[in-house]
Protein backbone atom coordinates (compact mmCIF):
# COMPACT_ATOMS: atom_id res chain seq x y z
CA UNK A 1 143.32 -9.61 54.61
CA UNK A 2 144.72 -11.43 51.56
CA UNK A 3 144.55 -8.23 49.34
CA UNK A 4 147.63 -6.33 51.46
CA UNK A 5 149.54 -8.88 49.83
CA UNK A 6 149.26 -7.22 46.46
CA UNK A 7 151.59 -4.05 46.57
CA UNK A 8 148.90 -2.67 44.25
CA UNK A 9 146.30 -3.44 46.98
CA UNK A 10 148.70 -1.54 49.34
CA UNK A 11 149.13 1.68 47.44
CA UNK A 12 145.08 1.56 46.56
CA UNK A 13 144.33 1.54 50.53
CA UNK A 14 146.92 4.47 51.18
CA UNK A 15 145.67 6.70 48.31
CA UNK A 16 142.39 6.10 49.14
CA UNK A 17 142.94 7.03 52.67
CA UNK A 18 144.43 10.27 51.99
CA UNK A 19 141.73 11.21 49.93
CA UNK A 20 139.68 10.08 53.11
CA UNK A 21 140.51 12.23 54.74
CA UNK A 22 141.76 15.46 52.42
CA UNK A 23 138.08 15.52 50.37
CA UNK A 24 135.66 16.46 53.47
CA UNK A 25 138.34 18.78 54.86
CA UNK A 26 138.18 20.91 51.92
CA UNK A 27 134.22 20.12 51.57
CA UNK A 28 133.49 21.14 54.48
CA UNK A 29 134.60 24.89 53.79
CA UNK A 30 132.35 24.45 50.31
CA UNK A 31 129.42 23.51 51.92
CA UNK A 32 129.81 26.61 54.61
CA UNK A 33 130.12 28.63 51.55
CA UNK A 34 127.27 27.51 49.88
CA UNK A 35 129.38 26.32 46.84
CA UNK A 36 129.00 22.07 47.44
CA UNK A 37 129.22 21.98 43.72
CA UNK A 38 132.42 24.07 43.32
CA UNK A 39 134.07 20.70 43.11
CA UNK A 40 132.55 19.15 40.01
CA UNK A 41 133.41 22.16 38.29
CA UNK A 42 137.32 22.00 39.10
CA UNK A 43 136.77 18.52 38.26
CA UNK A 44 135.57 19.63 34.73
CA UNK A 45 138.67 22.07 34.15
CA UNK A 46 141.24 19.50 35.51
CA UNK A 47 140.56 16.89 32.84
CA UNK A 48 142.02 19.74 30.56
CA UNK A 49 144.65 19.34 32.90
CA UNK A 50 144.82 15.69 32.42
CA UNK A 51 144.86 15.65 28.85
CA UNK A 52 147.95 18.23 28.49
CA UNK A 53 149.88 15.83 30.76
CA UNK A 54 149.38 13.32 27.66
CA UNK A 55 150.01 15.90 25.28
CA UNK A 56 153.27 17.24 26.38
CA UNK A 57 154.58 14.15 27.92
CA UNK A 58 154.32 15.04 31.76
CA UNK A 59 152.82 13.89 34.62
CA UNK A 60 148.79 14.14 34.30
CA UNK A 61 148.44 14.75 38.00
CA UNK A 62 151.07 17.36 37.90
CA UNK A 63 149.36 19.35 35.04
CA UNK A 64 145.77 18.60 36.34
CA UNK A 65 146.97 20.47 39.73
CA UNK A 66 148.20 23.94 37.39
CA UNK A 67 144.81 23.94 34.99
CA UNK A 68 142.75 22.70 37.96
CA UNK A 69 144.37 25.61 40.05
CA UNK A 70 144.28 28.40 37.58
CA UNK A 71 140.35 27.30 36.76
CA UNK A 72 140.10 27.46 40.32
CA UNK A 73 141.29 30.98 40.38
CA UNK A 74 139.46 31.81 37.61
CA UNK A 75 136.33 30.81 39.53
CA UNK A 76 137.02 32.83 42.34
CA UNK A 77 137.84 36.09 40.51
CA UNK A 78 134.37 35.65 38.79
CA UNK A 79 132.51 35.21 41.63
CA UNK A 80 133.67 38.62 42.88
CA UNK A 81 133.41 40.52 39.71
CA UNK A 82 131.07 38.58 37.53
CA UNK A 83 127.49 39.77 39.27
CA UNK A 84 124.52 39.19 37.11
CA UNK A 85 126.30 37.37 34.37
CA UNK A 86 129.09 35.41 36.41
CA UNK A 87 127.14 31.99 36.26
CA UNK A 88 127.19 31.89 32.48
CA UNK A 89 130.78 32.47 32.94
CA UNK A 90 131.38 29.70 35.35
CA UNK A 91 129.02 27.53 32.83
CA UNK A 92 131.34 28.26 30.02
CA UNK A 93 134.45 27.74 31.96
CA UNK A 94 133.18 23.90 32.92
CA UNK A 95 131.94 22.93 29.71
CA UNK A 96 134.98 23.96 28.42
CA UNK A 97 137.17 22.21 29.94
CA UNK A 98 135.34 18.54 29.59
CA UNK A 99 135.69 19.53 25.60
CA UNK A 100 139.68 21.31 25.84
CA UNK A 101 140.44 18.04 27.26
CA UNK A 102 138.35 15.45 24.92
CA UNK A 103 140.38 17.90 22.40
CA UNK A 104 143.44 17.33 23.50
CA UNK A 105 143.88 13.56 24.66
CA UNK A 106 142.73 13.14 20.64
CA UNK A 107 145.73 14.92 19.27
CA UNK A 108 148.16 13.22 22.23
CA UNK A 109 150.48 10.32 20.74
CA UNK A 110 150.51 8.41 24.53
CA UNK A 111 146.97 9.18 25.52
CA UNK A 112 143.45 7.88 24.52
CA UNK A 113 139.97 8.17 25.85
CA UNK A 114 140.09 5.02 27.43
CA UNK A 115 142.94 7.34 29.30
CA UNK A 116 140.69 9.56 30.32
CA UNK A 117 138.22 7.55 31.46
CA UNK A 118 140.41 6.10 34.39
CA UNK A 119 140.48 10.10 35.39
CA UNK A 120 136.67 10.67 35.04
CA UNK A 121 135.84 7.52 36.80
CA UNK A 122 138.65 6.49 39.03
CA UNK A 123 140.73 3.62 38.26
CA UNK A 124 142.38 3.38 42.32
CA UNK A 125 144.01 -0.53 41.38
CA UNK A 126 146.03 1.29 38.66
CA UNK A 127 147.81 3.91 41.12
CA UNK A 128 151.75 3.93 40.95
CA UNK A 129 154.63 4.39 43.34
CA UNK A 130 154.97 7.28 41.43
CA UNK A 131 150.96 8.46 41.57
CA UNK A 132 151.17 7.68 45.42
CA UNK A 133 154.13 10.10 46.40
CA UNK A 134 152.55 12.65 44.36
CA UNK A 135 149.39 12.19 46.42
CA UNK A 136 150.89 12.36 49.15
CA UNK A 137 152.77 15.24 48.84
CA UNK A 138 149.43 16.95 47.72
CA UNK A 139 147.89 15.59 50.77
CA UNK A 140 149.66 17.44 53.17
CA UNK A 141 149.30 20.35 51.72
CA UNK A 142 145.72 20.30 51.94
CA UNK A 143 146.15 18.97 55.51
CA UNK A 144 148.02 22.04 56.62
CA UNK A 145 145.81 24.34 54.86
CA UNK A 146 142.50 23.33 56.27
CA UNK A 147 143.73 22.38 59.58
CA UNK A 148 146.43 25.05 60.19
CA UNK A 149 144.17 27.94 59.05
CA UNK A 150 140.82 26.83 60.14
CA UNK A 151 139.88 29.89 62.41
CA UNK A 152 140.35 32.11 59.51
CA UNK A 153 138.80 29.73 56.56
CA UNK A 154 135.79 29.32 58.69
CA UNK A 155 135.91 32.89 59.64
CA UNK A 156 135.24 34.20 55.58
CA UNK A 157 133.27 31.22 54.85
CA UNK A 158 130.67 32.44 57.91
CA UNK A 159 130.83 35.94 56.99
CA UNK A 160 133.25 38.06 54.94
CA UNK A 161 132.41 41.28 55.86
CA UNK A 162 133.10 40.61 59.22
CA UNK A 163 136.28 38.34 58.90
CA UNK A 164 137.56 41.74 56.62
CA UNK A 165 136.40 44.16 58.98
CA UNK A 166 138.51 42.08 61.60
CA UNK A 167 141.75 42.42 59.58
CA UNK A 168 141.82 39.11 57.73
CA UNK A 169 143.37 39.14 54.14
CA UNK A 170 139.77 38.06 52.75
CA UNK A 171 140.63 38.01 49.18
CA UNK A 172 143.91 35.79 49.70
CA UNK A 173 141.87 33.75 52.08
CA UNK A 174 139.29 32.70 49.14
CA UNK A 175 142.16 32.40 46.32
CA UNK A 176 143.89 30.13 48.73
CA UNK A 177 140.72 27.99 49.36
CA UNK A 178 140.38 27.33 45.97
CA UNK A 179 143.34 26.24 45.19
CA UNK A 180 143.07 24.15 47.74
CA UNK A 181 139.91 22.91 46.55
CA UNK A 182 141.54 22.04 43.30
CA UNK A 183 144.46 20.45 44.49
CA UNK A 184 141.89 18.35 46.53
CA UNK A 185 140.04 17.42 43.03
CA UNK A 186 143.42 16.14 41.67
CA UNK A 187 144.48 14.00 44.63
CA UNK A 188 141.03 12.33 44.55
CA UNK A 189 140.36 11.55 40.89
CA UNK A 190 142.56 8.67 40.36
CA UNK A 191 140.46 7.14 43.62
CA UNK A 192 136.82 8.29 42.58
CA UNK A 193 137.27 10.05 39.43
CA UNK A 194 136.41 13.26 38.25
CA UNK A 195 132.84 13.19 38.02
CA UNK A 196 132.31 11.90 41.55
CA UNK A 197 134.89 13.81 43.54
CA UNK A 198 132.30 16.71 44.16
CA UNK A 199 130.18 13.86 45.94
CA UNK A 200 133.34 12.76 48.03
CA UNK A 201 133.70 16.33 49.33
CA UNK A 202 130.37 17.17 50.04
CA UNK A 203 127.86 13.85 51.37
CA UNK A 204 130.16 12.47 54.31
CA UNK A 205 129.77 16.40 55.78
CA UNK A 206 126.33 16.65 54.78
CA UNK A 207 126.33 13.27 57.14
CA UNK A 208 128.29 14.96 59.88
CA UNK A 209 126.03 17.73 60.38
CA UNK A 210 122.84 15.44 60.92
CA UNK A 211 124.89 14.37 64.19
CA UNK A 212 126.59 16.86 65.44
CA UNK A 213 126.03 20.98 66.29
CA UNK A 214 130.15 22.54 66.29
CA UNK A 215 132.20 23.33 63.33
CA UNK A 216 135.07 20.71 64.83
CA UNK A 217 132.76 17.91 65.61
CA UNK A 218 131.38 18.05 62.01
CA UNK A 219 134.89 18.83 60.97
CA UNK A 220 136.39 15.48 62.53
CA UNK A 221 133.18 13.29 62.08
CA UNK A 222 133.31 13.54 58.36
CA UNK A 223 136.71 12.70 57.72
CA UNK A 224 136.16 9.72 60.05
CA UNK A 225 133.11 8.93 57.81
CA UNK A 226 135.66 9.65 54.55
CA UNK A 227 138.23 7.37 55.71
CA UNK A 228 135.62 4.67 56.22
CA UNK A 229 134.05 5.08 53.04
CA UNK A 230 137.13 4.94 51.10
CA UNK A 231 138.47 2.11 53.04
CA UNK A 232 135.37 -0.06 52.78
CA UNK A 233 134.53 0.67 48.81
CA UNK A 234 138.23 0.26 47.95
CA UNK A 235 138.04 -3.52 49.52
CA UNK A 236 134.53 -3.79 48.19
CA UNK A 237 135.79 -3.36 44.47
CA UNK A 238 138.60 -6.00 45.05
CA UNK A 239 136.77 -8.63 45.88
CA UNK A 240 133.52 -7.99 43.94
CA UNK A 241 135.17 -6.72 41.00
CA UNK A 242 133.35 -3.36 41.19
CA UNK A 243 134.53 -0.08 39.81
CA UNK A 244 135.84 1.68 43.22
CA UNK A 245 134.69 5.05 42.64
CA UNK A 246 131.19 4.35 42.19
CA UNK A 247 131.43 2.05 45.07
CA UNK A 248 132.93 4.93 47.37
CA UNK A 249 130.20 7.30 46.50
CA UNK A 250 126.93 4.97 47.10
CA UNK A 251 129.02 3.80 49.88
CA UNK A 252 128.40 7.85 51.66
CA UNK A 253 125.27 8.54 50.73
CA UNK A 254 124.07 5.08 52.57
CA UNK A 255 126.08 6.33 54.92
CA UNK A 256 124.33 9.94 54.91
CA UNK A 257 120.98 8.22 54.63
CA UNK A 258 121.47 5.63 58.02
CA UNK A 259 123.30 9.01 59.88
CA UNK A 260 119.91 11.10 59.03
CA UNK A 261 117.48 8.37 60.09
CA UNK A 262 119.16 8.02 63.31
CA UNK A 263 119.39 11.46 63.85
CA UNK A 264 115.94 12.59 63.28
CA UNK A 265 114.41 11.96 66.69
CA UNK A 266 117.43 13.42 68.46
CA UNK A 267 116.91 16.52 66.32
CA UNK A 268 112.85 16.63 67.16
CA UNK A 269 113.81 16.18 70.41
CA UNK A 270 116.57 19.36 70.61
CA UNK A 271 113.49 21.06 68.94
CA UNK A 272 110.54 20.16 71.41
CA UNK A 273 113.37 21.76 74.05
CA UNK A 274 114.33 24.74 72.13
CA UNK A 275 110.68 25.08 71.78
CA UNK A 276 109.87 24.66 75.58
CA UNK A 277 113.10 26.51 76.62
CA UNK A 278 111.74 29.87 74.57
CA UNK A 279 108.46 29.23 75.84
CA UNK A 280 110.08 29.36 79.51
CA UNK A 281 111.86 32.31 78.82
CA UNK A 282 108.93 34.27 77.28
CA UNK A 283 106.69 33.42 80.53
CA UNK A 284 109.78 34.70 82.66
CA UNK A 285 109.62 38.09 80.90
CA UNK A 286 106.33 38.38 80.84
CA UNK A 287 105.75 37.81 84.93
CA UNK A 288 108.61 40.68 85.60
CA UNK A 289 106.68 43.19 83.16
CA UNK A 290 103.62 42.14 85.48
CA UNK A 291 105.74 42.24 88.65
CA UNK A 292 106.69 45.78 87.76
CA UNK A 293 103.45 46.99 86.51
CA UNK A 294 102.27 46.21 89.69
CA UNK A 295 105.52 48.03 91.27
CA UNK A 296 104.96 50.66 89.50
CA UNK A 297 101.13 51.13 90.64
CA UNK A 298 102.20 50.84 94.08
């Protein structure tokens, strides 16, 4: 327990607990969508973000939350009107901001690439006062948003069609979930970085569902399994001097991998039943057709 003596140790273990818990409650929406590596590409736009921060003298996070959001938007608006050409788009859009921000930290006066590479690869040890209120104002908005709208978020993310044909605001809905998504990227990249976030989002609920069958189990499960990971590879880097983010990461897919291999024969045994339960049910239908065949003869 000697690290909580360090205030830098202190605001390390908060920041990496909010990102605990805000990176599978957005990921979990991503993954229902189908779009688990929507994150890496806000991740790519955001350094943009990052960069322009340097350049103009503001706050990186700040500025990483406007480009990260407008790319976000972007995104969105090209998955609904981009059809057969929408993933060159999207490839474009990514690549493009890894190079608009290269560009730009290299005409900044205050930044450097050894700036950016805290971003892209997490530099948690390194988090301010300042860093950590921003955080955690950005926290709770992603809290409210996925917790406080979850019946309609998982409502479009099942089906659209049906979530519009019920009167939601479908298009808002999606615009608001990524933004939320890439508010989520900026909290977590001074914990795991840029380049990892995506994996922070997506493996501790790709863990979750090996374990559990309802939206809230899975839901609660992986930001339990966040909060853990986080936790653990933040004290893991202190005392074996080990860059955090990476540590994080191989930190949830052990976690993933130990999850799955427990859950395996619990999930050949729900199928052996499903199995013998449809089997039951098909024998039951098939003695009433009998039954009245015979009634019918009669």
């Amino acid at each position: 327990m000697e690290m909580l003596d360090y205030a830098f140790m202190q605001r390390a273990l908060l920041a990496a607990v909010l990102v605990g818990v805000t990176a599978p409650a957005v990921g979990i929406y991503l993954v229902q969508r189908r779009q688990a590596i929507m994150g890496d590409g806000i991740g790519h736009v955001a350094l943009t973000g990052v960069a322009l921060g340097f350049l103009t003298g503001n706050n990186p996070v700040w500025t990483a939350v406007a480009v990260a959001s407008l790319g976000a938007v972007l995104m969105e608006l090209i998955r609904w009107y981009g059809k057969a050409r929408g993933d060159l788009a999207l490839a474009m859009l990514f690549y493009g901001g890894m190079a608009g921000g290269v560009l730009l930290i290299n005409m900044s006066d205050t930044g450097s690439n050894a700036n950016l590479t805290s971003y892209l690869f997490g530099s948690i040890t390194t988090v301010s006062e300042g860093d950590v209120r921003t955080i955690c104002v950005l926290a709770a908005f992603v809290i409210l948003i996925t917790l406080g709208l979850r019946r309609q978020l998982f409502a479009i993310c099942q089906d659209e069609e049906f979530a519009r044909v019920t009167g939601l605001p479908v298009r808002f809905l999606n615009l608001l979930l990524a933004v939320t998504a890439a508010v989520t990227v900026t909290v977590a990249m001074r914990v795991v970085g840029l380049l990892l976030v995506s994996a922070l989002m997506v493996v501790p609920v790709a863990a979750a569902q090996q374990a559990t069958r309802s939206f809230g189990m899975t839901m609660a499960l992986s930001v339990t399994i966040g909060v853990l990971v986080t936790l653990s590879g933040t004290s893991y880097s202190y005392y074996e001097d080990v860059p955090p983010g990476a540590s994080i990461v191989v930190l949830a897919i052990a976690v993933f991998a130990v999850i799955t291999a427990l859950a395996a024969p619990l999930t050949r045994r729900r199928a052996r039943r499903a199995a013998l339960e449809e089997e039951r049910c098909a024998l039951e239908v098939a003695t009433q057709r009998v039954s009245a065949t015979g009634d019918a003869r009669v």
